[in-house]
C-alpha atoms as a PDB file:
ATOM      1  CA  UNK A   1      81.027 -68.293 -46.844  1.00  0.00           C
ATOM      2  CA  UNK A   2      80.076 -69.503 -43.517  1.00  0.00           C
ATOM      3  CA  UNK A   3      82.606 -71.714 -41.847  1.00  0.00           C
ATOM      4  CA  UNK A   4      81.632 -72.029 -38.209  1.00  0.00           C
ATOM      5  CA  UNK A   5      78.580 -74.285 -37.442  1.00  0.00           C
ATOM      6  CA  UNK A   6      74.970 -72.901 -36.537  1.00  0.00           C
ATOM      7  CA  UNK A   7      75.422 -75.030 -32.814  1.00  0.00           C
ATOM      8  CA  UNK A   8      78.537 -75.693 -30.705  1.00  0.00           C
ATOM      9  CA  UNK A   9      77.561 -79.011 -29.351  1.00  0.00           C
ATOM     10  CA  UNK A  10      80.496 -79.201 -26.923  1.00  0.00           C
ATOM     11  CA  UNK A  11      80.132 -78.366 -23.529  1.00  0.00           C
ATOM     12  CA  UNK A  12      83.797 -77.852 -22.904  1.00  0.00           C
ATOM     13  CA  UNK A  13      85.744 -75.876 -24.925  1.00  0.00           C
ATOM     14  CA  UNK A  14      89.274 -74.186 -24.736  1.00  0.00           C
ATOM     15  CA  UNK A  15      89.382 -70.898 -24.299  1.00  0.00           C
ATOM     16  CA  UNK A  16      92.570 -69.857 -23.972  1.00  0.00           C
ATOM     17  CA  UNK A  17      96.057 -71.749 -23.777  1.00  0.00           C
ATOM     18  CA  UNK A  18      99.772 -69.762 -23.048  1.00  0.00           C
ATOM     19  CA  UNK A  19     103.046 -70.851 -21.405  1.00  0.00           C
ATOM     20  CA  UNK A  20     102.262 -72.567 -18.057  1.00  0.00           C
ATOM     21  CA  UNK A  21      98.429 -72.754 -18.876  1.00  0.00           C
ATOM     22  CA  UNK A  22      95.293 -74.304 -20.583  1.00  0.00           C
ATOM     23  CA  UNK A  23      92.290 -72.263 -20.146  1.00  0.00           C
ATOM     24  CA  UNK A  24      88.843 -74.522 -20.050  1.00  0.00           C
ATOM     25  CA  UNK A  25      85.290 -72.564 -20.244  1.00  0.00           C
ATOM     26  CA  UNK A  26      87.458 -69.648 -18.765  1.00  0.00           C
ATOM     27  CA  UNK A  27      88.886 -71.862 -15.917  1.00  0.00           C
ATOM     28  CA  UNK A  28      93.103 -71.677 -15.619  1.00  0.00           C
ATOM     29  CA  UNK A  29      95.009 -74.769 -15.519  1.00  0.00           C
ATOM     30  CA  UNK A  30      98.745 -75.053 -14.631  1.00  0.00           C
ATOM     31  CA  UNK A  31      99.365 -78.450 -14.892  1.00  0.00           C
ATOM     32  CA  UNK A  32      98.451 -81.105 -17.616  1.00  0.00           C
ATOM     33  CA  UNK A  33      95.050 -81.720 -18.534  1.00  0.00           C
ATOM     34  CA  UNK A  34      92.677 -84.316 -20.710  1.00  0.00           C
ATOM     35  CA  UNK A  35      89.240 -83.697 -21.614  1.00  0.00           C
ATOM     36  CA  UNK A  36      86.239 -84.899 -23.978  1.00  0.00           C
ATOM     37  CA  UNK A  37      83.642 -81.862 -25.203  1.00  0.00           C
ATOM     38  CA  UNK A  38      80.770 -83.333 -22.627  1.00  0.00           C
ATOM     39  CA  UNK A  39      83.412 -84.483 -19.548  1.00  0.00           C
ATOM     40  CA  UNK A  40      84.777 -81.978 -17.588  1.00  0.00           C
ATOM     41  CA  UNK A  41      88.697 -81.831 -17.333  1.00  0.00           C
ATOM     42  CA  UNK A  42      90.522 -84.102 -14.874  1.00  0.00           C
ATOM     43  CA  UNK A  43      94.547 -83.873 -14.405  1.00  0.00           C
ATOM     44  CA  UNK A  44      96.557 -85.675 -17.164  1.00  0.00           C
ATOM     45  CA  UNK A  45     100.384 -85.950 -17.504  1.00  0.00           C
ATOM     46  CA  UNK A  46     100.677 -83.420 -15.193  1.00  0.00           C
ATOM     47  CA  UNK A  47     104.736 -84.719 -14.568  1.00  0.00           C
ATOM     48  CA  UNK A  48     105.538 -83.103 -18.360  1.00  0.00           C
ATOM     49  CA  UNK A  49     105.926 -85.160 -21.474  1.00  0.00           C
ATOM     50  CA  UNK A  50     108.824 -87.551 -19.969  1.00  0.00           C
ATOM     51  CA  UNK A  51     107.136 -89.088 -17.450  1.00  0.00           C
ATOM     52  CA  UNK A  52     103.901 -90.187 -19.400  1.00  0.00           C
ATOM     53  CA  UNK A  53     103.291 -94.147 -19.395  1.00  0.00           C
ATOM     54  CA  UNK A  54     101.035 -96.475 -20.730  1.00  0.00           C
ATOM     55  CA  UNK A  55      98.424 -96.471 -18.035  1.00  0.00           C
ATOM     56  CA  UNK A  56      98.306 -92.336 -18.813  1.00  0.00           C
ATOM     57  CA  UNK A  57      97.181 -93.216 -22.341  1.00  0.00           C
ATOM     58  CA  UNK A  58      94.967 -96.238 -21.577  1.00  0.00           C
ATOM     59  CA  UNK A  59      92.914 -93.944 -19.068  1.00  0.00           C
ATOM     60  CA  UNK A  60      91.887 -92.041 -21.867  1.00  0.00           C
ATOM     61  CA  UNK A  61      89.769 -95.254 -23.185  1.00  0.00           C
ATOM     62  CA  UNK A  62      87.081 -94.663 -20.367  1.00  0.00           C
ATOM     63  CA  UNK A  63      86.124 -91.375 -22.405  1.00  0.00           C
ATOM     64  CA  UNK A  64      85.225 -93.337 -25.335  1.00  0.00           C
ATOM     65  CA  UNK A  65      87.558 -91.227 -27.731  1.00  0.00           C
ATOM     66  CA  UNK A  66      87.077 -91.667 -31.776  1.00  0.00           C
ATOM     67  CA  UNK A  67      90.745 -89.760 -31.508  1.00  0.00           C
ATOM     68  CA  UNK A  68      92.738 -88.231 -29.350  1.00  0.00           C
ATOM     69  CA  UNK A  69      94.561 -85.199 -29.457  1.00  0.00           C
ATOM     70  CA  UNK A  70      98.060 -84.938 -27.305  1.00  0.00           C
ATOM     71  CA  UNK A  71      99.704 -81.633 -26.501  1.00  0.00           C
ATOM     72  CA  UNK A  72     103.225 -82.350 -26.215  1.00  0.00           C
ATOM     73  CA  UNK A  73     104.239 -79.626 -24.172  1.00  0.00           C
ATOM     74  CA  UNK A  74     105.501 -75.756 -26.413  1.00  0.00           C
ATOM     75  CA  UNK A  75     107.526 -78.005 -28.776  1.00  0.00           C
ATOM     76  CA  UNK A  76     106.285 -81.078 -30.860  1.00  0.00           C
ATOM     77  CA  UNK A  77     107.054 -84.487 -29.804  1.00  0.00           C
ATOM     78  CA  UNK A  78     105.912 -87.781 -30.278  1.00  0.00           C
ATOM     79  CA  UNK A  79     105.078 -90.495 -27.442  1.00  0.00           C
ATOM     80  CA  UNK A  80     106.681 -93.593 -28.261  1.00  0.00           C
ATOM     81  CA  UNK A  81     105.036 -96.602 -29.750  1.00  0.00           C
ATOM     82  CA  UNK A  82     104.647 -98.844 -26.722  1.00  0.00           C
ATOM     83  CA  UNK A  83     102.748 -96.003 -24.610  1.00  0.00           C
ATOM     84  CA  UNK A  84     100.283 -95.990 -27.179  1.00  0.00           C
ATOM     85  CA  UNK A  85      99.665 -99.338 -27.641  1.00  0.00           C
ATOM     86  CA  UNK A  86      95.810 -99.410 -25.870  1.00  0.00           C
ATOM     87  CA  UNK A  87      94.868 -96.344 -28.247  1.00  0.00           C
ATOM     88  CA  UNK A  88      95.937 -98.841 -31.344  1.00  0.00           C
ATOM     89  CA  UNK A  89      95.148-101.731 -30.218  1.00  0.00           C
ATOM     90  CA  UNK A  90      91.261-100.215 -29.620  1.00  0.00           C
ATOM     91  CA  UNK A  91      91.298 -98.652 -33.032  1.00  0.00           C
ATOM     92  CA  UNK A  92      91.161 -95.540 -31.443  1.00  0.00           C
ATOM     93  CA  UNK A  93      92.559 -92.756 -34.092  1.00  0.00           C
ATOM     94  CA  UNK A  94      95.842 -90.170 -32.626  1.00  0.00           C
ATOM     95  CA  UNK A  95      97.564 -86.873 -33.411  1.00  0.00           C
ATOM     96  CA  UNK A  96     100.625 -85.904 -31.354  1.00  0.00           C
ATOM     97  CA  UNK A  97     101.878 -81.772 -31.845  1.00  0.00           C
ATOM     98  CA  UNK A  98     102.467 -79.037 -29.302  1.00  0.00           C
ATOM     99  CA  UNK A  99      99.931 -77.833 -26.842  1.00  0.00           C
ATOM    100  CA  UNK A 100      99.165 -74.939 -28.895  1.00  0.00           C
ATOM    101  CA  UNK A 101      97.943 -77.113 -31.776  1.00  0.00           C
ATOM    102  CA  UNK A 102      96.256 -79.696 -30.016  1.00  0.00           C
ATOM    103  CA  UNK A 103      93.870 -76.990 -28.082  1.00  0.00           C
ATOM    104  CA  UNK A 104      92.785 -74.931 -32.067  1.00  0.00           C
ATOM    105  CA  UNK A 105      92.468 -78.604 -33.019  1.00  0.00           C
ATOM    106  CA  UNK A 106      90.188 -79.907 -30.412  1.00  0.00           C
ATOM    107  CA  UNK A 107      87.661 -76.853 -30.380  1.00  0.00           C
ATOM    108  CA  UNK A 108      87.279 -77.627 -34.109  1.00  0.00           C
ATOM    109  CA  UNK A 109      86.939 -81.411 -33.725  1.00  0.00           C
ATOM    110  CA  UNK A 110      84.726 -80.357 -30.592  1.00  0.00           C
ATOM    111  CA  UNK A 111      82.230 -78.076 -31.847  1.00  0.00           C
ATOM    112  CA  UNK A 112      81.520 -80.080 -35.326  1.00  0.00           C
ATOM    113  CA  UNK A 113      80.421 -82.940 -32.747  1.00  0.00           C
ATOM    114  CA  UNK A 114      83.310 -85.584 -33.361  1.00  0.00           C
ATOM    115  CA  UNK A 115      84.205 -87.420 -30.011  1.00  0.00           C
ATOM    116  CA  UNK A 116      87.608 -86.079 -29.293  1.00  0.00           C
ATOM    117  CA  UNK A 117      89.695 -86.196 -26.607  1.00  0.00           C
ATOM    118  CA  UNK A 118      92.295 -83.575 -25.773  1.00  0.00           C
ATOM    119  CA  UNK A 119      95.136 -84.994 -23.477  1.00  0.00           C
ATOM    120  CA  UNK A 120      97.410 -81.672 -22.914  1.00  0.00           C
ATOM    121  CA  UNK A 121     100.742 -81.374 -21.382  1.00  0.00           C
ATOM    122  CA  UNK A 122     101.204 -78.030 -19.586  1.00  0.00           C
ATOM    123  CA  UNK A 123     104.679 -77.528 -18.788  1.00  0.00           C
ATOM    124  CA  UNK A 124     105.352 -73.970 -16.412  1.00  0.00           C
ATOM    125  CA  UNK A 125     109.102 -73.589 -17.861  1.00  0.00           C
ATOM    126  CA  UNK A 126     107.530 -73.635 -21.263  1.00  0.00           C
ATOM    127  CA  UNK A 127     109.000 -70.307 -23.008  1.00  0.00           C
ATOM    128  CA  UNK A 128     106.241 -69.947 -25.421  1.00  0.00           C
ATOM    129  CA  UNK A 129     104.413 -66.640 -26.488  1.00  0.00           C
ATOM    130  CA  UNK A 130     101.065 -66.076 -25.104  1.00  0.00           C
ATOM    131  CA  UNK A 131      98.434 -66.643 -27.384  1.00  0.00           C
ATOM    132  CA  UNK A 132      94.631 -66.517 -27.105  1.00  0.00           C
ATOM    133  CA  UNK A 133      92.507 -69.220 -29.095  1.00  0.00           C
END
């Protein structure tokens, strides 16, 4: 049974994601990230999961997200209520879990065409195991 689809319609995809890094189209970052599968990636929580705000969530808006994925760092956490508040109050759909997750998650939302938003948290001190996508 085939399970991938005969196109990959995004244009940004992750390629690879370990501790201290997100890997876009082959490009390392080392600090936090968000992205949409036709916008390239622009710096997002790059001050680790504690120091994310409001106006780091409502920024996401401009991509026109149907839902956004957040990479909470090696660990799962979730961002409280009150920072989410503009994704809710735009009907915008969310799924907090750790980096790791969110960047399997987005390639599949990307490539089956859903407008998805990946908002990663890249932490350097994370002690997590390498692991390709």
């Amino acid at each position: 049974m085939k399970l991938q689809p005969d196109s990959n319609q995004a244009l940004f995809t992750i390629s690879a994601q370990g501790p201290g890094f997100v890997e876009i189209n082959r490009v390392r970052y080392l600090q936090g990230v968000c992205l949409a599968s036709d916008t390239a990636p622009e710096p997002w929580g790059c001050d680790g999961f504690a120091a994310l705000t409001a106006a780091d969530f409502e920024r996401l808006l401009a991509l026109q997200p149907e839902i956004v994925i957040i990479g909470t760092g090696h660990r799962q956490r979730f961002p409280h209520p009150s920072l989410l508040q503009a994704l809710i109050s735009q009907g915008v759909g969310f799924e907090s879990m750790n980096t790791a997750a969110a960047c399997r998650t987005y390639n599949i939302l990307a490539t089956e065409g859903r407008r998805v938003v990946a908002a990663l948290v890249v932490d350097p001190r994370d002690a997590t195991v390498d692991a390709d996508l």
